[in-house]
Protein backbone atom coordinates (compact mmCIF):
# COMPACT_ATOMS: atom_id res chain seq x y z
CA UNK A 1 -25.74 15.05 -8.54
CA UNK A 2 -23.25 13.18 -7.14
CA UNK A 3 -23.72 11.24 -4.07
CA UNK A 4 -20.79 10.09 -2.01
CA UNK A 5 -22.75 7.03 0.13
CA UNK A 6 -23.99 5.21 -3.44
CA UNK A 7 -20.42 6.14 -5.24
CA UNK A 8 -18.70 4.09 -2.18
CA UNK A 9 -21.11 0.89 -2.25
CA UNK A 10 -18.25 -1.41 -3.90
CA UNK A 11 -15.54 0.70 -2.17
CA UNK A 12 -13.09 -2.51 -2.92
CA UNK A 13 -14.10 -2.65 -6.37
CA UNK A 14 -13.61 0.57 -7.33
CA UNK A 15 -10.37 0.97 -5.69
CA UNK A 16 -8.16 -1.73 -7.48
CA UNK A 17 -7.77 -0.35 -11.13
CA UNK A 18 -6.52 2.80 -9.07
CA UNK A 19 -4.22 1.04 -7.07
CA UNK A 20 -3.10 -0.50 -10.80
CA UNK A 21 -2.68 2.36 -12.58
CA UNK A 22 -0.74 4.24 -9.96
CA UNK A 23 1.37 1.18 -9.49
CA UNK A 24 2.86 2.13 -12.92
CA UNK A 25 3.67 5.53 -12.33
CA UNK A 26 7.19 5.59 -12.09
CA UNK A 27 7.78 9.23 -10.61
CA UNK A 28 9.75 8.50 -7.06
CA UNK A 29 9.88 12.41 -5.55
CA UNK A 30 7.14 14.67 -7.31
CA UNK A 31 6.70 17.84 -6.22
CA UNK A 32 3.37 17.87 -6.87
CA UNK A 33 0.36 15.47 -7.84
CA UNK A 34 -2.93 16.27 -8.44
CA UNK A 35 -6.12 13.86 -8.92
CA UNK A 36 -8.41 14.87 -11.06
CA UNK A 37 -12.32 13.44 -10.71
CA UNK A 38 -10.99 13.28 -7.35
CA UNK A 39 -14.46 12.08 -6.09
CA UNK A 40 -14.73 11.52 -2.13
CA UNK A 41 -11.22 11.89 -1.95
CA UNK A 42 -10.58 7.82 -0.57
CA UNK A 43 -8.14 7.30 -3.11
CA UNK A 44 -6.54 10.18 -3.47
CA UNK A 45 -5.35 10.16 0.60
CA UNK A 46 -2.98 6.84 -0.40
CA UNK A 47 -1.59 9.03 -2.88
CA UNK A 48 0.20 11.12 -0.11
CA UNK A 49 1.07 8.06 1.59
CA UNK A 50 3.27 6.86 -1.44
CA UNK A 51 4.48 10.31 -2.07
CA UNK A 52 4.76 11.89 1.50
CA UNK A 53 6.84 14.82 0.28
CA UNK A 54 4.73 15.97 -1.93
CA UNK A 55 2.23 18.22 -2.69
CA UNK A 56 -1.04 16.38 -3.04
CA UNK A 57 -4.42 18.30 -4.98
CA UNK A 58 -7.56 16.23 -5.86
CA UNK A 59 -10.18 18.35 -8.08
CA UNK A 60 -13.70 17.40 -9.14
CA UNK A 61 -16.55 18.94 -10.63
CA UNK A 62 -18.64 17.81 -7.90
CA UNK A 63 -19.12 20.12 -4.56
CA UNK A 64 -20.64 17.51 -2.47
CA UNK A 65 -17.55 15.16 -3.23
CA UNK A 66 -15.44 17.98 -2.27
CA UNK A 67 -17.39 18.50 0.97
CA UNK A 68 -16.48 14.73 1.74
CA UNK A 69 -13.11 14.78 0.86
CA UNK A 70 -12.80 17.71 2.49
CA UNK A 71 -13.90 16.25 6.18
CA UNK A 72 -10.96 13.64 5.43
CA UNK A 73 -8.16 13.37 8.17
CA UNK A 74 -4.87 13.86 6.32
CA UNK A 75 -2.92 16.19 4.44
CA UNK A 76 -4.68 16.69 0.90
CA UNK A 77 -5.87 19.93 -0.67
CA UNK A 78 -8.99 19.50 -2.61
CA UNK A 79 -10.70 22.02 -5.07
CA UNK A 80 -13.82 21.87 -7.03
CA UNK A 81 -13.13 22.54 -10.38
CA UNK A 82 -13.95 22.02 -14.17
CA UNK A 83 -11.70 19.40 -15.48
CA UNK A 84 -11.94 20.66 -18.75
CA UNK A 85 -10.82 24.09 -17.78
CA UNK A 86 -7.72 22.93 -15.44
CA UNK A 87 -4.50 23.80 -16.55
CA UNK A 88 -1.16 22.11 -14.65
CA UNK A 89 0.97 24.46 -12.66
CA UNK A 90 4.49 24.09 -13.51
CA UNK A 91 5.73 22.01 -10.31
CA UNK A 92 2.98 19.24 -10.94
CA UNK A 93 5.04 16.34 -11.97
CA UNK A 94 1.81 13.37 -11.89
CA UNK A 95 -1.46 14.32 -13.07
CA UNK A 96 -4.13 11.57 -12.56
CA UNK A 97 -7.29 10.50 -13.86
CA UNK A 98 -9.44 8.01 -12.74
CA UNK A 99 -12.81 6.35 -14.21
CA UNK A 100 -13.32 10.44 -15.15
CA UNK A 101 -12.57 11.54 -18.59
CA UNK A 102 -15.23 9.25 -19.80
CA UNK A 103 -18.11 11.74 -18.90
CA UNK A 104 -16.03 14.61 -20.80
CA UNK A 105 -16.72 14.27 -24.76
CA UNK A 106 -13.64 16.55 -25.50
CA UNK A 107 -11.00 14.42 -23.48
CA UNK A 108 -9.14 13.41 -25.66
CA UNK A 109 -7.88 17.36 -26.37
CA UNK A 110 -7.80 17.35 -22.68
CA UNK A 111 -5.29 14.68 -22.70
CA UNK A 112 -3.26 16.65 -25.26
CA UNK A 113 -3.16 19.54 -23.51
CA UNK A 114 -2.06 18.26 -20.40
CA UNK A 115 0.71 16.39 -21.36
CA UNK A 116 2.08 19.34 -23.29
CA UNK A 117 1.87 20.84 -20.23
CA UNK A 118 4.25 18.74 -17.70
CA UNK A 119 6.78 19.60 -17.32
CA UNK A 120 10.23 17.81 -18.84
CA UNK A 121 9.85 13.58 -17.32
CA UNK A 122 6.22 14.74 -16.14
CA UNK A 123 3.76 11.75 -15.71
CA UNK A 124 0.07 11.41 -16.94
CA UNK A 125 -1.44 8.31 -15.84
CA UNK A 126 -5.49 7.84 -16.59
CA UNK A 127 -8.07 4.88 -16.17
CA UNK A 128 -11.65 5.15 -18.22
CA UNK A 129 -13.87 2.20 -17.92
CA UNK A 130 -14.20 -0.04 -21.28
CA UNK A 131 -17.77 -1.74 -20.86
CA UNK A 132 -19.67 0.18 -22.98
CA UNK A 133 -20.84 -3.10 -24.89
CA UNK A 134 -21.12 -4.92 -21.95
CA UNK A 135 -24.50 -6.50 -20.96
CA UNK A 136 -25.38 -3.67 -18.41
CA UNK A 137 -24.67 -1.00 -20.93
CA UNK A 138 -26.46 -2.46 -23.86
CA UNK A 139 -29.67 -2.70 -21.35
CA UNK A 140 -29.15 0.79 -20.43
CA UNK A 141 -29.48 1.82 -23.72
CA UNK A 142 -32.11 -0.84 -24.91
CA UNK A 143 -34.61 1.02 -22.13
CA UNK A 144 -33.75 4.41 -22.64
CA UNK A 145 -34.53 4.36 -26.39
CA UNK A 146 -38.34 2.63 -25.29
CA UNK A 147 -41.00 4.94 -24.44
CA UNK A 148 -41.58 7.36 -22.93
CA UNK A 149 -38.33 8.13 -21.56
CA UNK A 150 -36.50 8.17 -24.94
CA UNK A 151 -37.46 11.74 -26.00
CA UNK A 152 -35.86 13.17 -22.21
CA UNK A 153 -32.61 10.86 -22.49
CA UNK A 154 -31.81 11.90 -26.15
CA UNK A 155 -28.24 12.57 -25.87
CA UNK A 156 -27.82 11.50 -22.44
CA UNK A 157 -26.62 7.99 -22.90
CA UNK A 158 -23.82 7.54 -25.11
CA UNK A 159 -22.66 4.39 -27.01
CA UNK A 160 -19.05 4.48 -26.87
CA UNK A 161 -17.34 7.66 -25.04
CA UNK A 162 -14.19 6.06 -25.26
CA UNK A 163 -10.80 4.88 -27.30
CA UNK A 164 -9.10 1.32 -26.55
CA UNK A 165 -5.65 1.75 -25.71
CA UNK A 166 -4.45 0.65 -28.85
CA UNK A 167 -6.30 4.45 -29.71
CA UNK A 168 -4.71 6.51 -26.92
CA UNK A 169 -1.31 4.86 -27.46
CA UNK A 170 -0.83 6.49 -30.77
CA UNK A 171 -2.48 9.59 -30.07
CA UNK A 172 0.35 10.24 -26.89
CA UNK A 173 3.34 8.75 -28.74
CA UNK A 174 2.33 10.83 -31.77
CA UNK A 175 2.20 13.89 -29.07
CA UNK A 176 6.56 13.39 -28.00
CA UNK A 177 5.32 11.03 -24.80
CA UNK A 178 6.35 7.35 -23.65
CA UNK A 179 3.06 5.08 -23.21
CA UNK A 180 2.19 2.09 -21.41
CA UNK A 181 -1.04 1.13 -22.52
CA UNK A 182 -3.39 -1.79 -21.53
CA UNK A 183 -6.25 -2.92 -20.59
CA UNK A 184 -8.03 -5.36 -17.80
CA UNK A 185 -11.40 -7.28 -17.41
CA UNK A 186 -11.96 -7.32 -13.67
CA UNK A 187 -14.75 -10.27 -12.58
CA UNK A 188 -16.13 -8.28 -9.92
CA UNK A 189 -18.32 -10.90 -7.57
CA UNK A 190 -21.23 -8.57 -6.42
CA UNK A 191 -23.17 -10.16 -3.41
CA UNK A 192 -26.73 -10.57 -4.60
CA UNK A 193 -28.29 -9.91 -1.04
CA UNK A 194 -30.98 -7.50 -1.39
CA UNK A 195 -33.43 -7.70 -3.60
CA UNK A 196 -32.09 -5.17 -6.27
CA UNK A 197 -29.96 -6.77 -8.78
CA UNK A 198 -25.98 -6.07 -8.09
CA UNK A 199 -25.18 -4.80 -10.99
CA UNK A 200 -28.26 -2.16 -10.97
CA UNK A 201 -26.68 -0.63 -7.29
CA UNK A 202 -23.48 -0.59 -8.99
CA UNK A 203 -24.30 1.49 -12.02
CA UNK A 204 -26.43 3.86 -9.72
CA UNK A 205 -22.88 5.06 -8.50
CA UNK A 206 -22.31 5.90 -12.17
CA UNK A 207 -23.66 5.19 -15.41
CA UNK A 208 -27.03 5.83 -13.67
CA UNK A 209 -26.17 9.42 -12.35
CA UNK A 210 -27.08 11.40 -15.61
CA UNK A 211 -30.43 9.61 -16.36
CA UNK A 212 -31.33 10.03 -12.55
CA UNK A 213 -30.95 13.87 -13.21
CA UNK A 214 -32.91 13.70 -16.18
CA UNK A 215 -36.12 11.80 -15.15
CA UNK A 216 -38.75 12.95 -12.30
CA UNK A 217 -39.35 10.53 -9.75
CA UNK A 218 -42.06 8.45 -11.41
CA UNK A 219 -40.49 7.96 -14.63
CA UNK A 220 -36.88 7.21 -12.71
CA UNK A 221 -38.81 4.65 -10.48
CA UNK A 222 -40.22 3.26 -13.86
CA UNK A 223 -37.20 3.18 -15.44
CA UNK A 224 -35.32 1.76 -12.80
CA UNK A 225 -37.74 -0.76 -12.55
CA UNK A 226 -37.46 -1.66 -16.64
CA UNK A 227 -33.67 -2.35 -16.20
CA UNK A 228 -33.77 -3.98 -13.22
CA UNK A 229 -35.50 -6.79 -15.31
CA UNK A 230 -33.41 -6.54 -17.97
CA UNK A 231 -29.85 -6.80 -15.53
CA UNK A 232 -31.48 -9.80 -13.79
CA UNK A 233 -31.86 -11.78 -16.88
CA UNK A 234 -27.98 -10.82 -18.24
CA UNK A 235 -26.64 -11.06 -14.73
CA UNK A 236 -27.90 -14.15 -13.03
CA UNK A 237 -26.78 -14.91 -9.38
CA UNK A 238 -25.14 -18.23 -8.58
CA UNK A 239 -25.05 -19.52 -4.87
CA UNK A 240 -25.30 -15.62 -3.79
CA UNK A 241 -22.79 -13.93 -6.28
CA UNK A 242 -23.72 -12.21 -8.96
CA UNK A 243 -20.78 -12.07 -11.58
CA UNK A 244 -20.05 -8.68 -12.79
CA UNK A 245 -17.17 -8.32 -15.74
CA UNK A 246 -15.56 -5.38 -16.12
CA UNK A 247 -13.47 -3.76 -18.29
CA UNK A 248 -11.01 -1.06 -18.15
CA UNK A 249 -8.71 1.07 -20.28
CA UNK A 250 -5.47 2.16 -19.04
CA UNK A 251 -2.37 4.18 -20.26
CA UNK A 252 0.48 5.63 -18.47
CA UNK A 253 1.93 8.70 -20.52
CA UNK A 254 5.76 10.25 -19.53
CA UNK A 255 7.39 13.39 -21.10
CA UNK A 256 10.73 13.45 -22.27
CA UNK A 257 13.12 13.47 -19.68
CA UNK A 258 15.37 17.17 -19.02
CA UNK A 259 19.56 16.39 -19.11
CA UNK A 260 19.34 16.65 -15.19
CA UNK A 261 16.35 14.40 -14.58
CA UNK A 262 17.12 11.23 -14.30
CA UNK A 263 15.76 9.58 -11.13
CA UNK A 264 12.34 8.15 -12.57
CA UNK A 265 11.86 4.98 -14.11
CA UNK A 266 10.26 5.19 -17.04
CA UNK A 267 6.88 3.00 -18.37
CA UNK A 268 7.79 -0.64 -19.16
């Protein structure tokens, strides 16, 4: 289960690669754009700020997201819905993805799909985070494989659910699109202010969620308990700051332009 209070701990943090990726979409007057993994819907209100004409969806799997984004003042629709069963209606000219398709083994066909499905100069811009060898993930999966929690998180934690963008570039450009590809190591400076390591509260917004839902409340206070240890050892503070690396994958994917469409920019 999601929970909206822990997701928006590091608010800031979490809001920049967004801000990033967006910044590359070149698309000046879309009709519509929808946000999928929408979450608490923060991010997705600036999107109708840049694009005030259009028509602005955020979807995500999770109802009690939706219920938050929902309460939001402003102008957004928001849906819950499978991303792996959403299917772009022909005026959406952006589709977005942010720190999402990581959680969805088949996204790469996902990503496929979609872009066949823009239209002519449609946009598909997507972020997934690349720290799966990072200190905090190798600890994750250090104390999940101990006992006794190894035989309930068997297929719960995976080692690398995604491609670099060297590996999405080639798999879009082979698919007809334009890509802009990169990626960026963000040094996150986590205040170390109350008595949990930083890094711990930050993957309980994430990475944590699915072992959370798979361990009762003693073996999740245990386990908790195991990796903090482990993340105070790779993730010493220094003069209050704990910091936190982190890597993410980006790409920015556009369609071939139509004859009469020529008002977008397209990826540099």
């Amino acid at each position: 289960m999601w929970d909206p209070d822990v997701y928006r701990r590091f608010g800031a943090e979490r809001s920049r690669p967004f801000d990033d990726l967006v910044g590359r979409i070149g698309a000046r007057t879309p009709r519509a754009v929808v946000d999928l993994g929408c979450g608490s819907g923060e991010l997705t209100a600036g999107l109708g700020r840049r694009w005030p004409g259009s028509r602005i969806v955020g979807v995500d799997s999770s109802a009690e997201m939706i219920r938050a984004a929902r309460a939001r003042p402003g102008r957004c629709a928001y849906e819950v819905g499978d991303l792996r069963d959403f299917v772009p209606a022909p005026d959406v000219d952006v589709l977005i993805s942010n720190a999402a398709l990581q959680w969805v083994p088949e996204h790469r066909e996902l990503l496929l799909r979609w872009i066949a499905g823009l239209p002519p100069g449609g946009w598909l811009a997507m972020q997934v985070p690349g720290n799966f060898d990072a200190p905090s993930h190798r600890a994750l999966r250090e104390v999940a494989g101990r006992a006794p929690y190894a035989p309930r998180l068997a297929g719960v934690v995976r080692a690398d659910p995604v491609d670099d963008p060297s590996g999405y570039a080639a798999m879009l450009s082979a698919a007809g699109a334009a890509v802009d590809a990169w990626e960026t190591t963000y040094v996150h400076l986590l205040p170390d202010d109350d008595g949990d390591p930083p890094v711990l509260r930050w993957m309980e917004g994430t990475a944590l969620r699915p072992i959370r839902a798979a361990l009762d409340d003693a073996a999740w206070s245990s386990f908790r308990a195991h990796l903090a240890a482990e993340l105070a050892v790779a993730y010493p503070p220094r003069d209050g700051l704990v910091a936190f690396p982190f890597r993410r994958v980006f790409v920015v994917a556009r369609t071939p332009s139509a004859p009469n469409r020529t008002t977008d920019k397209e990826p540099s």
